[in-house]
Protein backbone atom coordinates (compact mmCIF):
# COMPACT_ATOMS: atom_id res chain seq x y z
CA UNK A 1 0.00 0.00 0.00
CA UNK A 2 1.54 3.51 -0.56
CA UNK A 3 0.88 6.92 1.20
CA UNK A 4 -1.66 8.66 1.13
CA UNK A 5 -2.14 11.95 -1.45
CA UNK A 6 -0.49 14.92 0.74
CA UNK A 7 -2.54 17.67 -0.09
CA UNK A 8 -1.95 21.29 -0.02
CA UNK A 9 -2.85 23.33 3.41
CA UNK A 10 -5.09 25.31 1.80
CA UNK A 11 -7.32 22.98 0.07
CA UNK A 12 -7.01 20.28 2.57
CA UNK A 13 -9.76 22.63 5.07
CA UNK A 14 -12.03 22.41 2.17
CA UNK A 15 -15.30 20.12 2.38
CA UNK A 16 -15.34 17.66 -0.65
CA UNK A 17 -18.19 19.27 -2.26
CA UNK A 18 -15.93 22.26 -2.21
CA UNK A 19 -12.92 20.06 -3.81
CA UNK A 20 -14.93 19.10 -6.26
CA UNK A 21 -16.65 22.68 -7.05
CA UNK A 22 -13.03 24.37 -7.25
CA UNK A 23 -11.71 21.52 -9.68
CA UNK A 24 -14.25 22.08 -11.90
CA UNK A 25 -14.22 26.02 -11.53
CA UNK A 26 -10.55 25.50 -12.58
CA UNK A 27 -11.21 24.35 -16.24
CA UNK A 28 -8.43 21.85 -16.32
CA UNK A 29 -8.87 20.02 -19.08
CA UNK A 30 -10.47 16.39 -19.18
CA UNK A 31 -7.11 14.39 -18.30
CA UNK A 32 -6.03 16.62 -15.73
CA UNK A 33 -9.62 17.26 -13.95
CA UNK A 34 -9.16 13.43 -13.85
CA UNK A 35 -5.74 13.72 -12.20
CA UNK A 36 -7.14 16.46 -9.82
CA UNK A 37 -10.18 14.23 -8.66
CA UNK A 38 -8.27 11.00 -8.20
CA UNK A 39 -5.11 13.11 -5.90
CA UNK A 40 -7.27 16.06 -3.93
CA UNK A 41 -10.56 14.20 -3.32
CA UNK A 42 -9.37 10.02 -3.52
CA UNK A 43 -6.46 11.27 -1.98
CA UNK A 44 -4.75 8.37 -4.32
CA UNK A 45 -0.87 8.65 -4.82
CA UNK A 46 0.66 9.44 -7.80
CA UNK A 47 2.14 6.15 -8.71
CA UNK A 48 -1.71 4.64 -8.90
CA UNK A 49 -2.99 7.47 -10.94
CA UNK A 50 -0.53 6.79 -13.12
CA UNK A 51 -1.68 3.48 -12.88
CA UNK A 52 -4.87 3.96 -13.85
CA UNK A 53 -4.55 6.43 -16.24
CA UNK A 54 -1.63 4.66 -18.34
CA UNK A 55 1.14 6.85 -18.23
CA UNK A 56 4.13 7.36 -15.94
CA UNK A 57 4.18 8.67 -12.41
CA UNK A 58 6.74 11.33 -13.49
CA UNK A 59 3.90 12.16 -16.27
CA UNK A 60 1.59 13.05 -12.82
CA UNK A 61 4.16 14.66 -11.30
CA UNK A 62 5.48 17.32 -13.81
CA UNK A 63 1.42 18.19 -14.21
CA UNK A 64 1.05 18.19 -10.49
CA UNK A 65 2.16 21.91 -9.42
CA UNK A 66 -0.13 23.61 -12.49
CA UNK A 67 -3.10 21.48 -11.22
CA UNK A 68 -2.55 22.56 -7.72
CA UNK A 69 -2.07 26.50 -8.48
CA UNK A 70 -5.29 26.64 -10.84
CA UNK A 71 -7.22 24.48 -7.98
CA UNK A 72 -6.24 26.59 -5.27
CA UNK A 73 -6.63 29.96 -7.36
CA UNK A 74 -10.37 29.15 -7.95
CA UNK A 75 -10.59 27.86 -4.37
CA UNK A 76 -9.77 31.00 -3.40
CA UNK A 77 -12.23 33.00 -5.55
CA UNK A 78 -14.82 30.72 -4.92
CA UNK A 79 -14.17 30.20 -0.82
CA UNK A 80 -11.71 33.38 -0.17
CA UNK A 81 -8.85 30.33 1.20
């Protein structure tokens, strides 16, 4: 079994209906709304999105910190966190 998704301080407070509101505020894309969903609100590790998905963790990885910013930026126009 591997760790759990560490996810960022802000949008860890957020309620899951919140997650999932701010991903899709965030206009990601289909593939990387998918990445989004399975790491902030499965809270799956990267290795088993990759997994899933068919591609390499370092794939997940490199798209990681653009996911996170345009999550959190609508996060915080949506919730002000």
């Amino acid at each position: 079994m591997h760790a759990r998704a560490k996810l960022p301080a802000a949008l860890d407070e957020l309620l899951r209906s919140d997650l999932e509101q701010a991903i899709y505020e965030a206009n990601l894309g289909i593939d990387d709304t998918e990445i989004a969903k399975r790491y902030l609100i499965r809270q799956m590790p990267q290795i088993d999105i990759a997994a899933e998905l068919g591609c390499d963790r370092s794939t997940i990885s490199k798209r990681m910190p653009q996911i996170l910013r345009k999550v959190q930026r609508a996060a915080e126009k949506l919730f002000g966190k």
